[in-house]
Structures are given as C-alpha cells and as structure tokens.
C-alpha atoms as a PDB file:
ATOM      1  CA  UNK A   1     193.445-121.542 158.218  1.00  0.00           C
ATOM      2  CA  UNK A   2     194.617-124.247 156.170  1.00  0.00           C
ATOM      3  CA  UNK A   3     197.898-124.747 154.995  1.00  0.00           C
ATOM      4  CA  UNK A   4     198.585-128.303 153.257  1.00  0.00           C
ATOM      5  CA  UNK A   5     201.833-127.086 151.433  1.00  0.00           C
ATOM      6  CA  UNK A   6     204.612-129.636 150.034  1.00  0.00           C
ATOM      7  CA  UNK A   7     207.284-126.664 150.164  1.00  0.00           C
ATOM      8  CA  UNK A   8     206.483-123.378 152.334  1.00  0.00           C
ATOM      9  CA  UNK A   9     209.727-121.201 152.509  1.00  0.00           C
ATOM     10  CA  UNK A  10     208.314-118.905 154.593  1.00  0.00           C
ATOM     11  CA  UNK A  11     204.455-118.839 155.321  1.00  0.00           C
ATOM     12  CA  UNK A  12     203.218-115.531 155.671  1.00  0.00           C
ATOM     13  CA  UNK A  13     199.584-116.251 156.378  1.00  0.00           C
ATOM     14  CA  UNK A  14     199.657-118.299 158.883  1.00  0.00           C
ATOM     15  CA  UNK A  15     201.956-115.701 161.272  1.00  0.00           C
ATOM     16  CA  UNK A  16     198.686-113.057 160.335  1.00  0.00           C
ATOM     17  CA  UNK A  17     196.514-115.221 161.081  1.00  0.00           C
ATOM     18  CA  UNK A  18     197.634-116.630 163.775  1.00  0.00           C
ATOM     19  CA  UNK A  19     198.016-112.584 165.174  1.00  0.00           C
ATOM     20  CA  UNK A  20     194.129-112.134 164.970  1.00  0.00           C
ATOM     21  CA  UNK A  21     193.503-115.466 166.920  1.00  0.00           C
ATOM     22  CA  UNK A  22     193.621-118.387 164.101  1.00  0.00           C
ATOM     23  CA  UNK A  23     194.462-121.492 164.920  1.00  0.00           C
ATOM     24  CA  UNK A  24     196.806-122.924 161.917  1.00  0.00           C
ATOM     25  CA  UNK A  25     196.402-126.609 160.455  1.00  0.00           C
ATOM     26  CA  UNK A  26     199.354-126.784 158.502  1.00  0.00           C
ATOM     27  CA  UNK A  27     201.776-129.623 157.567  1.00  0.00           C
ATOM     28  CA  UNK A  28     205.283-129.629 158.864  1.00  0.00           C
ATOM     29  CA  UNK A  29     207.492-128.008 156.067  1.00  0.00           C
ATOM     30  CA  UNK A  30     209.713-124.973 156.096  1.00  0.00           C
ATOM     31  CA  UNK A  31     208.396-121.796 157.468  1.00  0.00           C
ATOM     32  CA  UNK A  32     205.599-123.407 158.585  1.00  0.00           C
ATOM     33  CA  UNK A  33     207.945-125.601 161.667  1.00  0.00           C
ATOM     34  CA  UNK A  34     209.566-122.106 162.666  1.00  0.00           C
ATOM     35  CA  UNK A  35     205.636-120.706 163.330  1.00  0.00           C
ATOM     36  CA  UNK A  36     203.225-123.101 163.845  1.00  0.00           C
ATOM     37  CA  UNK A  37     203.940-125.126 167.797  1.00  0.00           C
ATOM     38  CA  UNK A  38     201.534-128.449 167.330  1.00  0.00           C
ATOM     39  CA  UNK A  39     199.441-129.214 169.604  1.00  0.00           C
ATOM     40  CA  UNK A  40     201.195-132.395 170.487  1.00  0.00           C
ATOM     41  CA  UNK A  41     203.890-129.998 172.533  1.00  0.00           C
ATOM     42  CA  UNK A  42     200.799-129.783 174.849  1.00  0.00           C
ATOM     43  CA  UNK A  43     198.051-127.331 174.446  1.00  0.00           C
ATOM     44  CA  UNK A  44     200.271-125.017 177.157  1.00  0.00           C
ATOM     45  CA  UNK A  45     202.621-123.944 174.566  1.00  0.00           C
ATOM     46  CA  UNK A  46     200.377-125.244 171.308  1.00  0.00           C
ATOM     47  CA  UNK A  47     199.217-122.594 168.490  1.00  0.00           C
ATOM     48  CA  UNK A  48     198.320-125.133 165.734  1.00  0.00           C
ATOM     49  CA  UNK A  49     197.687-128.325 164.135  1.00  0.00           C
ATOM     50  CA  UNK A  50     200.913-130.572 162.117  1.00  0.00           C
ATOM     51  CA  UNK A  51     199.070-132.530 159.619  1.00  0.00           C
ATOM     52  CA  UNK A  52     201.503-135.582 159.700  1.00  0.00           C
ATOM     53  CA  UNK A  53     201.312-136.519 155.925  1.00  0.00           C
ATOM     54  CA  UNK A  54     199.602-134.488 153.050  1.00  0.00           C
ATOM     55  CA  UNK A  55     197.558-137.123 152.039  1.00  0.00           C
ATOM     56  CA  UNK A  56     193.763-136.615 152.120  1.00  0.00           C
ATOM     57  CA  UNK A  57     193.216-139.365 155.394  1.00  0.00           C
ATOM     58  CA  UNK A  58     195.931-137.101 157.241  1.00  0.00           C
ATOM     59  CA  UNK A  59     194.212-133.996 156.466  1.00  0.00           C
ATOM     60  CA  UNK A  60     190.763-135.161 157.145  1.00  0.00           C
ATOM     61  CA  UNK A  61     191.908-136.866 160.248  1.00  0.00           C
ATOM     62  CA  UNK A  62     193.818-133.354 161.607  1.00  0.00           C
ATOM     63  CA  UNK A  63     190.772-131.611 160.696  1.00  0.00           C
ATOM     64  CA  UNK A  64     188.583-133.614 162.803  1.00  0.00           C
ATOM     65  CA  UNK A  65     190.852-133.457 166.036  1.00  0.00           C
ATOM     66  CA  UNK A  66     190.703-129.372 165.635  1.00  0.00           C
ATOM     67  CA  UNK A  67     186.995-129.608 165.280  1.00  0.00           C
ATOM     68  CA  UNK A  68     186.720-132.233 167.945  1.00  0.00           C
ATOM     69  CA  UNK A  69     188.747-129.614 170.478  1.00  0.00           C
ATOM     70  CA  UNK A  70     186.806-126.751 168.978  1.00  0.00           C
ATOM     71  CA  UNK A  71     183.759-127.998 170.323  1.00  0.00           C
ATOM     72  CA  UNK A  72     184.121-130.202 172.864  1.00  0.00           C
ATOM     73  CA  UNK A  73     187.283-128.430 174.697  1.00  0.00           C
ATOM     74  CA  UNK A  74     186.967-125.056 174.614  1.00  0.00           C
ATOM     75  CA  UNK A  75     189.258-123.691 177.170  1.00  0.00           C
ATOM     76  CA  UNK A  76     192.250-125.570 175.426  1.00  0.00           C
ATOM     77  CA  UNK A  77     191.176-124.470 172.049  1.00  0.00           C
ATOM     78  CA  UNK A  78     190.527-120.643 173.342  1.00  0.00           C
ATOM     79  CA  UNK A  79     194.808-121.121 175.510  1.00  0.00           C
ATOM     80  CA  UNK A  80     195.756-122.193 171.828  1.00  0.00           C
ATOM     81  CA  UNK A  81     194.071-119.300 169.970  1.00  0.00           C
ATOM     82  CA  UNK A  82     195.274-117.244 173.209  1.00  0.00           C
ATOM     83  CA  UNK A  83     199.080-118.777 172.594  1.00  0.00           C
ATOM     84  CA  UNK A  84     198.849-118.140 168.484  1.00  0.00           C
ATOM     85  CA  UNK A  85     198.224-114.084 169.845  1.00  0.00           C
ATOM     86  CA  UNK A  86     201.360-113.547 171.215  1.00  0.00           C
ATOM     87  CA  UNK A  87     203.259-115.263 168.863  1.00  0.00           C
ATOM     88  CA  UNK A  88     206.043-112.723 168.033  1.00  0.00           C
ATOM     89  CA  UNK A  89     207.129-112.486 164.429  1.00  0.00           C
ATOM     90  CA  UNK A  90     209.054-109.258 165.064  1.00  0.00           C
ATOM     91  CA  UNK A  91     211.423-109.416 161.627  1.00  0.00           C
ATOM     92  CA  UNK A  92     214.054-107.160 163.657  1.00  0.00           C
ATOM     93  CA  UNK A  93     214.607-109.489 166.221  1.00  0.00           C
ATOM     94  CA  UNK A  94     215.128-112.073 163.708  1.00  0.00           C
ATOM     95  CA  UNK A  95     217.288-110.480 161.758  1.00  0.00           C
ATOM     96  CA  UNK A  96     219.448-110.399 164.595  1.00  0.00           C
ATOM     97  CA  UNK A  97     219.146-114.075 165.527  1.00  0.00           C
ATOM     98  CA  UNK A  98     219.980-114.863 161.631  1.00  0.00           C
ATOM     99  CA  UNK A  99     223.222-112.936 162.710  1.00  0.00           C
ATOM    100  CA  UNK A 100     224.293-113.804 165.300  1.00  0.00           C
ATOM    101  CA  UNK A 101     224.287-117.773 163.189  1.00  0.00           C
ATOM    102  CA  UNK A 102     225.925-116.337 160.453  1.00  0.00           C
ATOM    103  CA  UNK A 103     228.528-114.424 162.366  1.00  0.00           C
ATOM    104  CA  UNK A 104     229.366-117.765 164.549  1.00  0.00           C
ATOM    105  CA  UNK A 105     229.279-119.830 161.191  1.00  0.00           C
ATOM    106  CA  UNK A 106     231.794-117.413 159.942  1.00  0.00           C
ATOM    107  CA  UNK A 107     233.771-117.908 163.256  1.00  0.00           C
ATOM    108  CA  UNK A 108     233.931-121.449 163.189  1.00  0.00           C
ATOM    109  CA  UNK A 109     237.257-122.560 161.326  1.00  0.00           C
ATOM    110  CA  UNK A 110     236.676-125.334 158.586  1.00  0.00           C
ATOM    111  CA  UNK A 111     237.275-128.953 159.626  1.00  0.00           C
ATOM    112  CA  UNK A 112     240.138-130.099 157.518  1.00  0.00           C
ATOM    113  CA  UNK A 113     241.137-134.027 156.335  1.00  0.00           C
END
C-alpha cells in the first residue's frame, strides 16, 4: 500500500491493510505517524516504510528499499508484515487514551503573566 499524502488526518487504509499483513509506504503526516512504525525503529518493532519527502526521488528511493527487503530479506520483511498484524487499532481503547489527555488538559490550571 501506498500512501504519499501531504495531509492524512486519520488514514484508514493503511490500519486495514496493515491487519491483513500489508506493509505500508507512507510519508510521515498525521494519522499516518500514530500507525505506521518505520522501519528505521529497527525491523523488531517496524510495520512500514516513512517516505522522507514526497518528492518523486524520495518515493522511488523508499520503494526500492521495500522491494530490496522484499526479496532479498525475507525473514525481516515477513517480522514486519508479522508486526503490522497485531497492530491494535481498537477505537475503544483510544477513546479512552483521548480522555484521559483531555481530562488532564482540563486539570492543568492556565499559566498566567
């Protein structure tokens, strides 16, 4: 899956795919840095590719490294796919997290000058 997007408030396909195995290759913008983990966090904890700039050398370069570990590391690539499966995009549980900020935001008395 592909995702080159200059604005991405949430980014809904790439948490579906990502649940049936697809490895992501996405740029790092909104939703997208909440779901994707690049591969440069190590392939341990990795479920995607950051393209670093959306330009077309930064796409065609990301491309190539997922190819390149497609095919010539398959273990890491398969420990990625394998990492992208158990991603957990549970909306409950994140509802609950967006409380819990918004309830110590609420908490937190103003700074005054």
């Amino acid at each position: 899956l592909i995702m080159p997007s200059r604005y991405e408030p949430c980014g809904l396909p790439q948490m579906y795919a990502q649940s049936y195995g697809t490895v992501p290759i996405a740029t790092k913008t909104g939703g997208l840095v909440d779901s994707v983990a690049d591969v440069s966090q190590g392939v341990e904890s990795a479920t995607g590719f950051y393209i670093p700039t959306l330009d077309v050398g930064s796409l065609m370069d990301t491309l190539a490294a997922a190819i390149d570990m497609f095919f010539r590391m398959p273990s890491e690539f398969r420990t990625m796919q394998q990492n992208a499966m158990r991603m957990d995009f549970y909306w409950p549980r994140a509802i609950d997290q967006y409380e819990q900020n918004i309830d110590w935001t609420l908490s937190d008395p103003p700074n005054s000058r």
